[in-house]
C-alpha atoms as a PDB file:
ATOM      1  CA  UNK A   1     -14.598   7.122 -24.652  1.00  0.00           C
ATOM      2  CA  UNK A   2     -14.818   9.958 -27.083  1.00  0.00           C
ATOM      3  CA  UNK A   3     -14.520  13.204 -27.295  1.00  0.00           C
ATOM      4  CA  UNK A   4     -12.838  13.333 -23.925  1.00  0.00           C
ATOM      5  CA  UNK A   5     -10.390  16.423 -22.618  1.00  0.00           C
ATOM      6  CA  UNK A   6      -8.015  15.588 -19.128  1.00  0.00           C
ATOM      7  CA  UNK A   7      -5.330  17.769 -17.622  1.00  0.00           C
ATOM      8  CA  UNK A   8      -2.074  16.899 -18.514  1.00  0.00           C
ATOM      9  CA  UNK A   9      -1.027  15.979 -15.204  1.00  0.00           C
ATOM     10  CA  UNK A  10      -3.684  13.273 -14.729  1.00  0.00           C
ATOM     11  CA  UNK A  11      -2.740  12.089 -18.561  1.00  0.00           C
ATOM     12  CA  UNK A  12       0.761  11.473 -17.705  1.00  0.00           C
ATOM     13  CA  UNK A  13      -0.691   9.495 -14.253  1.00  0.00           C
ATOM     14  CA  UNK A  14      -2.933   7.644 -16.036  1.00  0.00           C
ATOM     15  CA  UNK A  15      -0.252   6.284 -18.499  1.00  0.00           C
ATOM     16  CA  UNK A  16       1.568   5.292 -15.289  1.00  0.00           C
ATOM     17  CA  UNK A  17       4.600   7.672 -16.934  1.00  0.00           C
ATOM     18  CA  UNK A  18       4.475   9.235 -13.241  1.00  0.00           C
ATOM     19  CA  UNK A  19       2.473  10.499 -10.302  1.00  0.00           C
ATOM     20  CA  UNK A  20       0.414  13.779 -10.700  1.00  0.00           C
ATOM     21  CA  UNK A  21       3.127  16.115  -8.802  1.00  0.00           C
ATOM     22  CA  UNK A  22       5.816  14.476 -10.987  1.00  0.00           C
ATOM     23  CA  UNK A  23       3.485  15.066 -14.088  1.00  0.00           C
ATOM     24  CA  UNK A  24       3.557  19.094 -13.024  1.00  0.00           C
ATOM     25  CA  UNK A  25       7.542  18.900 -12.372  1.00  0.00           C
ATOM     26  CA  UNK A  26       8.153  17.722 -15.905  1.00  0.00           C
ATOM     27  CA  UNK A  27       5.836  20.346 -17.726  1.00  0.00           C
ATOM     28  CA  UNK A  28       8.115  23.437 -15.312  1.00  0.00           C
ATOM     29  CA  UNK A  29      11.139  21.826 -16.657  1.00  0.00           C
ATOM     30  CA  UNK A  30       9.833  21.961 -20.126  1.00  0.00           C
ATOM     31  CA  UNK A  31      10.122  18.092 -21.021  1.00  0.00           C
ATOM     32  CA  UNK A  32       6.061  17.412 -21.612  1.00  0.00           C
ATOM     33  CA  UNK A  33       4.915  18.493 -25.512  1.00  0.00           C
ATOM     34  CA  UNK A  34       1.738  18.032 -26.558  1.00  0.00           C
ATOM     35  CA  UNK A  35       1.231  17.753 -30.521  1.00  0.00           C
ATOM     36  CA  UNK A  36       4.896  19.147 -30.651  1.00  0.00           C
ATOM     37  CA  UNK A  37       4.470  22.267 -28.733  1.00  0.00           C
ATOM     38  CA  UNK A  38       5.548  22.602 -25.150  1.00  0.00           C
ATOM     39  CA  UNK A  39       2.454  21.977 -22.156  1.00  0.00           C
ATOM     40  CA  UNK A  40       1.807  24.328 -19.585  1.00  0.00           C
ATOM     41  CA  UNK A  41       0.423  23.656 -16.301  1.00  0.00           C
ATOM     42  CA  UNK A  42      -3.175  23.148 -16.729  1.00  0.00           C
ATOM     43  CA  UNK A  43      -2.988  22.349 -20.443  1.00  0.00           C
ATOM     44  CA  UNK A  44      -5.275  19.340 -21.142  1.00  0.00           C
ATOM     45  CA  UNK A  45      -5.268  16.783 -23.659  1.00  0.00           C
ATOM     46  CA  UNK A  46      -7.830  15.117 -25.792  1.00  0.00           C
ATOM     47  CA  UNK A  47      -8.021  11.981 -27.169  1.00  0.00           C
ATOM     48  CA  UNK A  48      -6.753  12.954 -30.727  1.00  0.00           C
ATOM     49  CA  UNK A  49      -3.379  14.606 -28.995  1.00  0.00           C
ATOM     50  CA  UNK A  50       0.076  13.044 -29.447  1.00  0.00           C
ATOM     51  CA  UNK A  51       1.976  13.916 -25.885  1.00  0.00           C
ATOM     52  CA  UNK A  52       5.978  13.464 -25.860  1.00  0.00           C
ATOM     53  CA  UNK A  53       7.887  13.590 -22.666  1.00  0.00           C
ATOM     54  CA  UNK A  54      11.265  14.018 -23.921  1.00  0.00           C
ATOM     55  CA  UNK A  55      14.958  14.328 -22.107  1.00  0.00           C
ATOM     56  CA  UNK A  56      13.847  12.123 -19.247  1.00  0.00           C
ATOM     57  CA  UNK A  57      15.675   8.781 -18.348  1.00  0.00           C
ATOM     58  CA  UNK A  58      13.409   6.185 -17.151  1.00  0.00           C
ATOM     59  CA  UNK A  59      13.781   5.800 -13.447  1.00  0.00           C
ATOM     60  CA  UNK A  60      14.730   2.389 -11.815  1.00  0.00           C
ATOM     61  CA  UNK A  61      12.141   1.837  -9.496  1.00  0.00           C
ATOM     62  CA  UNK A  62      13.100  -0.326  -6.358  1.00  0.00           C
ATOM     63  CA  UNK A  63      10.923  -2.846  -3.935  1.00  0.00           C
ATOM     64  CA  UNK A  64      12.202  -4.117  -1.282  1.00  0.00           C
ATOM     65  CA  UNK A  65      10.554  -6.106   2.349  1.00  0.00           C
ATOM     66  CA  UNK A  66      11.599  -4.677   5.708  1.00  0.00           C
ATOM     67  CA  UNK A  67      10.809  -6.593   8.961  1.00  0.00           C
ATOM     68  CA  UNK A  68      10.143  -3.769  11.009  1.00  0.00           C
ATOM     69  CA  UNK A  69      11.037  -4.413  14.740  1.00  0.00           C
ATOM     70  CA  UNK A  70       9.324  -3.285  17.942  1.00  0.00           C
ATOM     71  CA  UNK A  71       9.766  -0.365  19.739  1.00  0.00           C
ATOM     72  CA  UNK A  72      10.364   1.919  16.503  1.00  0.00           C
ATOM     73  CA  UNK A  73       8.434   4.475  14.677  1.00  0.00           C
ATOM     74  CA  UNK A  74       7.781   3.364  10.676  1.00  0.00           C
ATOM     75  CA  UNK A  75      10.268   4.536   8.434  1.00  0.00           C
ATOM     76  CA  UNK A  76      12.862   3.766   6.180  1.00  0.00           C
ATOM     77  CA  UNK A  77      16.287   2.323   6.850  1.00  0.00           C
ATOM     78  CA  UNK A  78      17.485   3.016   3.233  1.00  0.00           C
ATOM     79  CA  UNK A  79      17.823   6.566   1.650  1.00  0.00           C
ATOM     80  CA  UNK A  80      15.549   6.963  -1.007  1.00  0.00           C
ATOM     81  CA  UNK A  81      12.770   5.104  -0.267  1.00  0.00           C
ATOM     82  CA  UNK A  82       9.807   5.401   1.456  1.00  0.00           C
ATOM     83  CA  UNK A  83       7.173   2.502   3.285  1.00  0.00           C
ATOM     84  CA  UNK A  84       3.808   1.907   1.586  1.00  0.00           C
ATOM     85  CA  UNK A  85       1.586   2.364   4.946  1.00  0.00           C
ATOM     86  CA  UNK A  86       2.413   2.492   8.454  1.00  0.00           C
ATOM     87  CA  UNK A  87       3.093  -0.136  11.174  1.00  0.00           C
ATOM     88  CA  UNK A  88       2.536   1.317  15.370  1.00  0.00           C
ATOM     89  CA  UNK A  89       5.347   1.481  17.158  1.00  0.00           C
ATOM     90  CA  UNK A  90       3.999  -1.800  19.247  1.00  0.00           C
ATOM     91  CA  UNK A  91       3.569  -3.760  15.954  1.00  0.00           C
ATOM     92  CA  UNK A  92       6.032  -5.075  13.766  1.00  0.00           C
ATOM     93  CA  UNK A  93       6.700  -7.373  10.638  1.00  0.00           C
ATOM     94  CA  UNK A  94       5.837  -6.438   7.200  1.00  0.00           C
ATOM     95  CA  UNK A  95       6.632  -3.369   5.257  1.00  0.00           C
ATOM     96  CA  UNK A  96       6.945  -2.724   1.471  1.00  0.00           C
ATOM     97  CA  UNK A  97       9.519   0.067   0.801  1.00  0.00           C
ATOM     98  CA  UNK A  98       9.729   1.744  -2.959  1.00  0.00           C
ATOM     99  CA  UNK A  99      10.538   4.704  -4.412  1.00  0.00           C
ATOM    100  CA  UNK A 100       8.037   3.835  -6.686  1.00  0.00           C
ATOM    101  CA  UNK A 101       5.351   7.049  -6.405  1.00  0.00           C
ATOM    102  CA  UNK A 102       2.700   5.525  -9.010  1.00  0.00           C
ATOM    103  CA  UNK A 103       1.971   2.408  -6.586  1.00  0.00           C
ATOM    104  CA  UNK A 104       1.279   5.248  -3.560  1.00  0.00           C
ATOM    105  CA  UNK A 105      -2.488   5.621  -4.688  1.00  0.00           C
ATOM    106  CA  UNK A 106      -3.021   2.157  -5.936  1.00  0.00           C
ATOM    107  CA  UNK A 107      -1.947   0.669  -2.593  1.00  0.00           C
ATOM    108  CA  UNK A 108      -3.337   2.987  -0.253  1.00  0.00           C
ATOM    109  CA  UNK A 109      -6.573   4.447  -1.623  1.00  0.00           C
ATOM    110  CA  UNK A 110      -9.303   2.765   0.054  1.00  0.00           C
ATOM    111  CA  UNK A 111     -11.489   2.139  -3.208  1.00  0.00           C
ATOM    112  CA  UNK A 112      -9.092  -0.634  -4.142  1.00  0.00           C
ATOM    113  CA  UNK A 113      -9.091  -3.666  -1.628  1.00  0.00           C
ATOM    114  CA  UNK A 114      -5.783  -5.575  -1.146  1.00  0.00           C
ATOM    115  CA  UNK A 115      -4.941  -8.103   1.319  1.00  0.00           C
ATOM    116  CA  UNK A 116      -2.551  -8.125   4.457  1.00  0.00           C
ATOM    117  CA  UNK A 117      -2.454 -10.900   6.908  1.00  0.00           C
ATOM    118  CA  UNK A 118      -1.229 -10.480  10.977  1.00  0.00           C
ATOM    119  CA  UNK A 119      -0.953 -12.950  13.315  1.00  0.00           C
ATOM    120  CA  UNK A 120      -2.127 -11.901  16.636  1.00  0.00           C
ATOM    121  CA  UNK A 121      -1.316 -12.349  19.628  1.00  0.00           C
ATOM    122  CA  UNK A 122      -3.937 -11.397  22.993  1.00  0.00           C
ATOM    123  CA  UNK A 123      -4.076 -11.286  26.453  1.00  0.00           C
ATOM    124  CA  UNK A 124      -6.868 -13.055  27.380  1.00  0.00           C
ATOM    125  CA  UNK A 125      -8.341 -16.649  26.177  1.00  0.00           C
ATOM    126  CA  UNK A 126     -10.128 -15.659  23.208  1.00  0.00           C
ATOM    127  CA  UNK A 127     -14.014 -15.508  23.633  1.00  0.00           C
ATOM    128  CA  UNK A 128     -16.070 -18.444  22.311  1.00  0.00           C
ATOM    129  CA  UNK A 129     -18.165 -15.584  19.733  1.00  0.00           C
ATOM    130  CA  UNK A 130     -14.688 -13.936  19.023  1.00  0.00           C
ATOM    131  CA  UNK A 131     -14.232 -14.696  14.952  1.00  0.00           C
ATOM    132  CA  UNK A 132     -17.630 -14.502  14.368  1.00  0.00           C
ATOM    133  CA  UNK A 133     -18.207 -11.639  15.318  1.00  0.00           C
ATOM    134  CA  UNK A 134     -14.309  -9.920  14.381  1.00  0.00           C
ATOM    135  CA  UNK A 135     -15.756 -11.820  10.612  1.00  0.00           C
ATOM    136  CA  UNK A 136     -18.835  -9.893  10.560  1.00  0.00           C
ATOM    137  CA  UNK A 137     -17.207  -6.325  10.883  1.00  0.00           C
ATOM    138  CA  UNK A 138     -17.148  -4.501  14.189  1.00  0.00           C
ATOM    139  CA  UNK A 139     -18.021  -1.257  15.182  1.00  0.00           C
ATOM    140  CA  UNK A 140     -15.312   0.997  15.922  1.00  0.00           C
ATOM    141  CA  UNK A 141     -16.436   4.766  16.714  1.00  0.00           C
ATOM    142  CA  UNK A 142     -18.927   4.916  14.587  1.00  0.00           C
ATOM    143  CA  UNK A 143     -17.542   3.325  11.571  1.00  0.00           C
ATOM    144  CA  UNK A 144     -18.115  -0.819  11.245  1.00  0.00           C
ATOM    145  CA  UNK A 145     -15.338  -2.632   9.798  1.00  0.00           C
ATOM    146  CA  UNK A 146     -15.341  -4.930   6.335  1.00  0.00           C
ATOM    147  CA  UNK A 147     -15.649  -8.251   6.670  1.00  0.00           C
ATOM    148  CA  UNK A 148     -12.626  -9.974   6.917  1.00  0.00           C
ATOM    149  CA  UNK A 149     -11.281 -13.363   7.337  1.00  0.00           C
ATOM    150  CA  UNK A 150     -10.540 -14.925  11.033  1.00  0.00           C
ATOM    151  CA  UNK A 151      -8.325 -18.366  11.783  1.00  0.00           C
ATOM    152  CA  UNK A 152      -7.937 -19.450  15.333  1.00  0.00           C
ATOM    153  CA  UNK A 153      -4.631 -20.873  16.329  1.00  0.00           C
ATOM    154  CA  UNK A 154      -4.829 -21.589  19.398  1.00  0.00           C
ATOM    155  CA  UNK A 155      -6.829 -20.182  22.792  1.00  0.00           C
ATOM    156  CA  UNK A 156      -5.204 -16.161  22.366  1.00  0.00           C
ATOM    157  CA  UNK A 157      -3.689 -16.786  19.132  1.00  0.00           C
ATOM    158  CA  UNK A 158      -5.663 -15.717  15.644  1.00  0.00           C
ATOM    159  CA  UNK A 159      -4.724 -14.967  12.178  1.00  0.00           C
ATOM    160  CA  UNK A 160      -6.322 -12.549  10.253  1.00  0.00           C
ATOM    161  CA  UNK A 161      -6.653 -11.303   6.891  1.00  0.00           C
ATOM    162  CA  UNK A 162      -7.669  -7.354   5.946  1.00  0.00           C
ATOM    163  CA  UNK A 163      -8.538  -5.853   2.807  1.00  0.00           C
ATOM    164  CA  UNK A 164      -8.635  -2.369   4.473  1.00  0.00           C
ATOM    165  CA  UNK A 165      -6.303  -0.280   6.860  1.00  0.00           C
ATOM    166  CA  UNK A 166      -7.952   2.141   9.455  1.00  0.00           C
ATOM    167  CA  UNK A 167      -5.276   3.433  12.282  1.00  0.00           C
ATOM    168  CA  UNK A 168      -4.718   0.740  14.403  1.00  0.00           C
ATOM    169  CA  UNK A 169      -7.847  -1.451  13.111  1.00  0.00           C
ATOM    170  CA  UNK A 170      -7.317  -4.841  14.604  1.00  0.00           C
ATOM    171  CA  UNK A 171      -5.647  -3.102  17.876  1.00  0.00           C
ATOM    172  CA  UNK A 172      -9.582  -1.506  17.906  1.00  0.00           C
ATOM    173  CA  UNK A 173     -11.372  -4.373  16.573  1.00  0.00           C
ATOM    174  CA  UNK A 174      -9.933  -6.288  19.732  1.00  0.00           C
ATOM    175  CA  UNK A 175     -10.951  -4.140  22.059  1.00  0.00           C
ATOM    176  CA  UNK A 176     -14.481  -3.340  20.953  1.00  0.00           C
ATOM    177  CA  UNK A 177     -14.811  -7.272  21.842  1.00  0.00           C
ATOM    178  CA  UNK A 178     -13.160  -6.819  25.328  1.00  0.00           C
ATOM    179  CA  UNK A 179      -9.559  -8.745  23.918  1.00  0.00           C
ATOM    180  CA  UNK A 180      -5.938  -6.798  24.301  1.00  0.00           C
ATOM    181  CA  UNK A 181      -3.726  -7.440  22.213  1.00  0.00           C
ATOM    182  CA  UNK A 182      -0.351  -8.558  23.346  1.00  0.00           C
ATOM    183  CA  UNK A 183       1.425  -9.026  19.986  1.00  0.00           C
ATOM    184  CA  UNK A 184       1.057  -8.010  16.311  1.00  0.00           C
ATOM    185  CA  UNK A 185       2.834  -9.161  13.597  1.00  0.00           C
ATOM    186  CA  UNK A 186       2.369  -8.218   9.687  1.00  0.00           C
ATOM    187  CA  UNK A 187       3.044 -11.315   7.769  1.00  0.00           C
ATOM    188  CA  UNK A 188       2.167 -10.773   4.222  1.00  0.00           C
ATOM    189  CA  UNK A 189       1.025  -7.934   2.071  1.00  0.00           C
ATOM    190  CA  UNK A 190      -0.894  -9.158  -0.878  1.00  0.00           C
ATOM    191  CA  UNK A 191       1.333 -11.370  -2.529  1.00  0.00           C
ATOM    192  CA  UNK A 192       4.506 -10.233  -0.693  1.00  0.00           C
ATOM    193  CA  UNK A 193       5.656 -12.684   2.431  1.00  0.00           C
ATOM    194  CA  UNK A 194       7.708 -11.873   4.971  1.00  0.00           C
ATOM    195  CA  UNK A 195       9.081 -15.149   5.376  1.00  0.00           C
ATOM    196  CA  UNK A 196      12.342 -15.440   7.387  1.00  0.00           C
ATOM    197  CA  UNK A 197      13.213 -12.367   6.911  1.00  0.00           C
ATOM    198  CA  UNK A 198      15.191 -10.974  10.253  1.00  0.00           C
ATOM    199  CA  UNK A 199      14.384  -8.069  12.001  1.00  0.00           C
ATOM    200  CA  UNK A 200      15.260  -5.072  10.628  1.00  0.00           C
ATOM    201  CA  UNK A 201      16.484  -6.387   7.455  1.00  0.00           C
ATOM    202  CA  UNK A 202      15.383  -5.560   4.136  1.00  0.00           C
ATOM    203  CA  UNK A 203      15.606  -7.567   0.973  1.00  0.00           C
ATOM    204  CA  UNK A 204      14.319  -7.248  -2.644  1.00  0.00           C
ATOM    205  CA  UNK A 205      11.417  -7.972  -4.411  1.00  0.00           C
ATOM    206  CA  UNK A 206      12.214  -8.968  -7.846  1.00  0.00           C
ATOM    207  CA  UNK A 207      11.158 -12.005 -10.380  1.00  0.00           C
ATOM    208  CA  UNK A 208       7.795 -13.113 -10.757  1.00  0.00           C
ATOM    209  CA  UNK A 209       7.426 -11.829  -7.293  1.00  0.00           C
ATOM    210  CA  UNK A 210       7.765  -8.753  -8.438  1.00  0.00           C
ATOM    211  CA  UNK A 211       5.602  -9.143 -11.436  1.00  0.00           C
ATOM    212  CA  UNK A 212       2.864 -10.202  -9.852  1.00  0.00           C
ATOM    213  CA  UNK A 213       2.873  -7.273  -7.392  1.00  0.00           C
ATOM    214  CA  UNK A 214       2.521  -4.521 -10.192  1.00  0.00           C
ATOM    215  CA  UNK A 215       0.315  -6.540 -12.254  1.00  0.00           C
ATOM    216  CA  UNK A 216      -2.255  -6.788  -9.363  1.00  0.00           C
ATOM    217  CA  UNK A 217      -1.736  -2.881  -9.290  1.00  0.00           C
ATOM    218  CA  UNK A 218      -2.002  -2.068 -12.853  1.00  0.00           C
ATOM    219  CA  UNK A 219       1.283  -1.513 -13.396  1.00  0.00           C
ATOM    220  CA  UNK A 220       4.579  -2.239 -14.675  1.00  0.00           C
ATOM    221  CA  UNK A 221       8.335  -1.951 -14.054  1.00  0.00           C
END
């Protein structure tokens, strides 16, 4: 690419150096220079530019799993970070908790396409066209759902793996095929497991766990 002239902010996002918001903080405290002279908001950059952030110590970013119980609203149990999407307050299992703000768009735009798996629980003795038609996308409201992939466990018990995350999607999906669901559970995020994991504990992601995680999201610790 040549010839090429960004903001600032989405320069410093880009280089994964921090989130756009972040990127604007930095140039008000006067720590962004570009080609030795101090950036303003709105100043943009072009290829041939040599941008400094200076006086800032690298953050320690954190990554941790939470097994998020029924009966509770999504949120954090520790101070400082925040959960990468949202569980109902019927569901429970999986959530990724960070204080991470580069992985925000990453993980939750809906361009990219990451997997989650639930096990699922329903009412009623699943119907004999159930997963091929939950495998083919379903329409809820107006909008049909990707395809996704479908394992039957037994006669009301399915697995199921996502690559997208509408507002109670498989709660929806369910019922557009005439099946409640009586239990959801969030097993896996990606590459992240919940395992044993109790509920309502937390514990960190770290290693080649954690390396794999970022890599799949262009990033890096």
């Amino acid at each position: 690419m040549t010839n090429y002239s960004i903001r600032i902010n989405k320069y410093l996002a880009d280089k994964k150096i921090s989130t756009r918001r972040g990127a604007d903080e930095l140039v008000k405290e006067k720590k962004v220079f570009i080609n030795g002279k101090l950036a303003v908001l709105g100043s943009k950059v072009s290829e041939k530019d040599i941008v400094e952030v200076r006086g800032v110590k690298q953050k320690e970013y954190l990554y941790f799993t939470y097994n998020k119980p029924i009966g509770i609203e999504t949120n954090s149990p520790r101070e400082g970070l925040f959960p990468l999407g949202r569980l109902d307050k019927n569901s429970h299992g999986l959530l990724i908790l960070t204080n991470d703000g580069r992985v925000t768009d990453q993980f939750l735009n809906p361009k990219y396409f990451h997997e989650k798996e639930y096990l699922v629980k329903t009412k009623e003795k699943l119907r004999s066209s159930f997963k091929t038609k939950m495998e083919a996308g379903v329409n809820i409201e107006g909008y049909v759902t990707k395809k996704c992939t479908i394992k039957i466990l037994n006669e009301n018990t399915f697995r199921i793996i996502l690559t997208e995350g509408k507002k109670h999607q498989i709660r929806r999906m369910c019922a557009n095929l005439f099946q409640e669901v009586a239990d959801l559970k969030r097993e896996r995020i990606m590459n992240i497991k919940l395992g044993n994991l109790k509920p309502n504990a937390v514990r960190e992601i770290k290693g080649e766990e954690l390396a794999i995680f970022l890599k799949s999201l262009n990033l890096t610790k």
